[in-house]
C-alpha atoms as a PDB file:
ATOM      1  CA  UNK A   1      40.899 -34.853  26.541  1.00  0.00           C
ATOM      2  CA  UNK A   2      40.464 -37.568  24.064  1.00  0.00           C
ATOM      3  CA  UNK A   3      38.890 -35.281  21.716  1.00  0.00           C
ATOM      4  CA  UNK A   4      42.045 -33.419  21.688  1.00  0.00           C
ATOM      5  CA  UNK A   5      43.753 -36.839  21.236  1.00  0.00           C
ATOM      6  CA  UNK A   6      41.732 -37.648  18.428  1.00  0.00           C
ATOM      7  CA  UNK A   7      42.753 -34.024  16.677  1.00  0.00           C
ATOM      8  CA  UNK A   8      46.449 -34.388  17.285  1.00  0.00           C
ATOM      9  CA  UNK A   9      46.023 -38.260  16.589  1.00  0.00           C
ATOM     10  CA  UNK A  10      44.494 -37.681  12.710  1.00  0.00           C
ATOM     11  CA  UNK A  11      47.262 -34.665  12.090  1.00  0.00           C
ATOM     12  CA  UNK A  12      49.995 -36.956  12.845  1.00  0.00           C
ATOM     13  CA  UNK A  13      48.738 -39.298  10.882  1.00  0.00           C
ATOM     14  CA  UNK A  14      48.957 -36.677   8.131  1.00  0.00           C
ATOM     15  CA  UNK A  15      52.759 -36.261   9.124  1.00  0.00           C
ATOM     16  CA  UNK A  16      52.275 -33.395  10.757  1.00  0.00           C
ATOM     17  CA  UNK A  17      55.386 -32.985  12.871  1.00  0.00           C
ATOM     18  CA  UNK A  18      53.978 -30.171  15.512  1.00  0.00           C
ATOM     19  CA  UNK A  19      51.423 -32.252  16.069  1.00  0.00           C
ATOM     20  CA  UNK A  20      53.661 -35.368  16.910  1.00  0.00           C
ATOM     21  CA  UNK A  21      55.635 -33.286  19.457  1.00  0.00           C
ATOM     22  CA  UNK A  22      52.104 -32.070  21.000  1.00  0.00           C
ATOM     23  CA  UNK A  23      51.627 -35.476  21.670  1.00  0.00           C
ATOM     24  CA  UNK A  24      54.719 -36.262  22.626  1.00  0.00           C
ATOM     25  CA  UNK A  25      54.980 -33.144  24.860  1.00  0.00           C
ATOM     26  CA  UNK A  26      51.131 -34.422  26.276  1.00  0.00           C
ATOM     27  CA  UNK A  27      52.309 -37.966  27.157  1.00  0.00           C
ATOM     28  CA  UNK A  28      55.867 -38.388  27.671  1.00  0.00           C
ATOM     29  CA  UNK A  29      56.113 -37.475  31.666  1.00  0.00           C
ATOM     30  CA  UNK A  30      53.252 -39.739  32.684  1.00  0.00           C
ATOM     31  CA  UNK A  31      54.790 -42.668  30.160  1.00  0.00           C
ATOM     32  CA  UNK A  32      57.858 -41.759  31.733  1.00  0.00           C
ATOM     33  CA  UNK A  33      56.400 -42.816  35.091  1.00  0.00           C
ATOM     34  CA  UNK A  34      55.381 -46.139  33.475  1.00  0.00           C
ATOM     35  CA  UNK A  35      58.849 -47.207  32.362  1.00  0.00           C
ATOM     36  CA  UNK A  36      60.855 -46.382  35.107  1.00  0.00           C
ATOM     37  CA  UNK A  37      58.241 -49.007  36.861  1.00  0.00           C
ATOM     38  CA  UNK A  38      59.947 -51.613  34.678  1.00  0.00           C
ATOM     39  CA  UNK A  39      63.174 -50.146  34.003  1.00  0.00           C
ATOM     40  CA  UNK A  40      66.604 -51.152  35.980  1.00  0.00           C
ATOM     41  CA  UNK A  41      67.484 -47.469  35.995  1.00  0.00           C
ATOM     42  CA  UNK A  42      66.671 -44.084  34.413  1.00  0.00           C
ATOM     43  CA  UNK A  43      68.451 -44.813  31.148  1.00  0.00           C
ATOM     44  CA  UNK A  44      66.852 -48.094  30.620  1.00  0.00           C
ATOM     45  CA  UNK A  45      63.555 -45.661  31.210  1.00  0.00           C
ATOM     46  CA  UNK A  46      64.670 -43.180  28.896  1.00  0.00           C
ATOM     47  CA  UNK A  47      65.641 -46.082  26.341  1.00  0.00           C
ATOM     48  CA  UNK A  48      62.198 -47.693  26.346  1.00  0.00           C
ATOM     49  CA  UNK A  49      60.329 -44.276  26.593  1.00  0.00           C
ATOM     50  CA  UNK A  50      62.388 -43.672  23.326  1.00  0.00           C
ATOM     51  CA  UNK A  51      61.230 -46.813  21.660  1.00  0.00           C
ATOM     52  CA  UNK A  52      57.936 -47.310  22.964  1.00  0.00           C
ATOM     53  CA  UNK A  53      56.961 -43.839  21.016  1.00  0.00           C
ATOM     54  CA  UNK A  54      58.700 -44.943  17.654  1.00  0.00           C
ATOM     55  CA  UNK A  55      56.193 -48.109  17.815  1.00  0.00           C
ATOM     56  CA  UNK A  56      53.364 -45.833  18.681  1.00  0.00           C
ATOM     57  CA  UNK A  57      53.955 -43.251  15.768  1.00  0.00           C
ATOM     58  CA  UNK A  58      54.616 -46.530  13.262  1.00  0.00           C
ATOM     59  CA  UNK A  59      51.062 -47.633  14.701  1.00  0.00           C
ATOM     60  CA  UNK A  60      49.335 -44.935  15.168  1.00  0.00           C
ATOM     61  CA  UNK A  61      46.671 -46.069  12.247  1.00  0.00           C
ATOM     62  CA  UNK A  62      45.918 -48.857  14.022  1.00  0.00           C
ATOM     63  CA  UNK A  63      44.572 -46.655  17.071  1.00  0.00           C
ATOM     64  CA  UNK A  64      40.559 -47.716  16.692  1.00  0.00           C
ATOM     65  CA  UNK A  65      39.359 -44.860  18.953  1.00  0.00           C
ATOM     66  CA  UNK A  66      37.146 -47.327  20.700  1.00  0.00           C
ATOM     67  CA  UNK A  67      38.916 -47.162  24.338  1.00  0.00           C
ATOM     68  CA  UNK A  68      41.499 -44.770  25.889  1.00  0.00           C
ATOM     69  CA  UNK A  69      44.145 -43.692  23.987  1.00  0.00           C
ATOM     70  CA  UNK A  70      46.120 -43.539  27.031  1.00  0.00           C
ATOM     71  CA  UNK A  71      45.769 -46.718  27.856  1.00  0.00           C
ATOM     72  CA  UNK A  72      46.634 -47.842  24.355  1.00  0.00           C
ATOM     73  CA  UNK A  73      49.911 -45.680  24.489  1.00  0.00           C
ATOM     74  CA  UNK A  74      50.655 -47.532  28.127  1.00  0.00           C
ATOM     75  CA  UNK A  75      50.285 -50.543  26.671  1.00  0.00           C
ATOM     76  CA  UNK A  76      52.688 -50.205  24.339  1.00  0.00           C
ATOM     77  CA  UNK A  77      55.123 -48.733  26.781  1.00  0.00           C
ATOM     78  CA  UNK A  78      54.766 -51.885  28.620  1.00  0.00           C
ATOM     79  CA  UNK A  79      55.236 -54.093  25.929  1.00  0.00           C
ATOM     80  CA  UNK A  80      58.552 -52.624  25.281  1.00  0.00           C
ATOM     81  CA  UNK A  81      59.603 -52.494  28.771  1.00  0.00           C
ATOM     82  CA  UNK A  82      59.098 -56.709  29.060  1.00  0.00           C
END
């Protein structure tokens, strides 16, 4: 799984945008899961689901492939939730 992260992580990076929805399509329901954990209700969810992607696509460079990328991407989710 993380080698197909990897793949779809270095063709986004290229600005690839069926790539970015792979990995959007990939990650979004268990993210999903994450934010309603911190969300009020499902449109506060939706809203941070929505943000917390932006700020991974801006940063997506800075992904050092040295731990999960999962983890990195809940993370982030989290961050935006708080």
């Amino acid at each position: 799984m993380q080698e197909q992260f990897n793949h779809l992580i270095s063709r986004c990076i290229k600005g690839e945008r069926a790539a970015q929805a792979a990995l959007y399509t990939q990650l979004a329901p268990r993210m999903f899961v994450v934010c309603q954990r911190y969300a009020r209700n499902r449109e506060e969810a939706e809203e941070v689901l929505q943000e917390g992607f932006m700020k991974m696509f801006d940063h997506l460079d800075q992904y050092k492939s040295t731990g999960s990328f999962e983890g990195w991407v809940r993370k982030i989710m989290v961050n935006c939730a708080l």
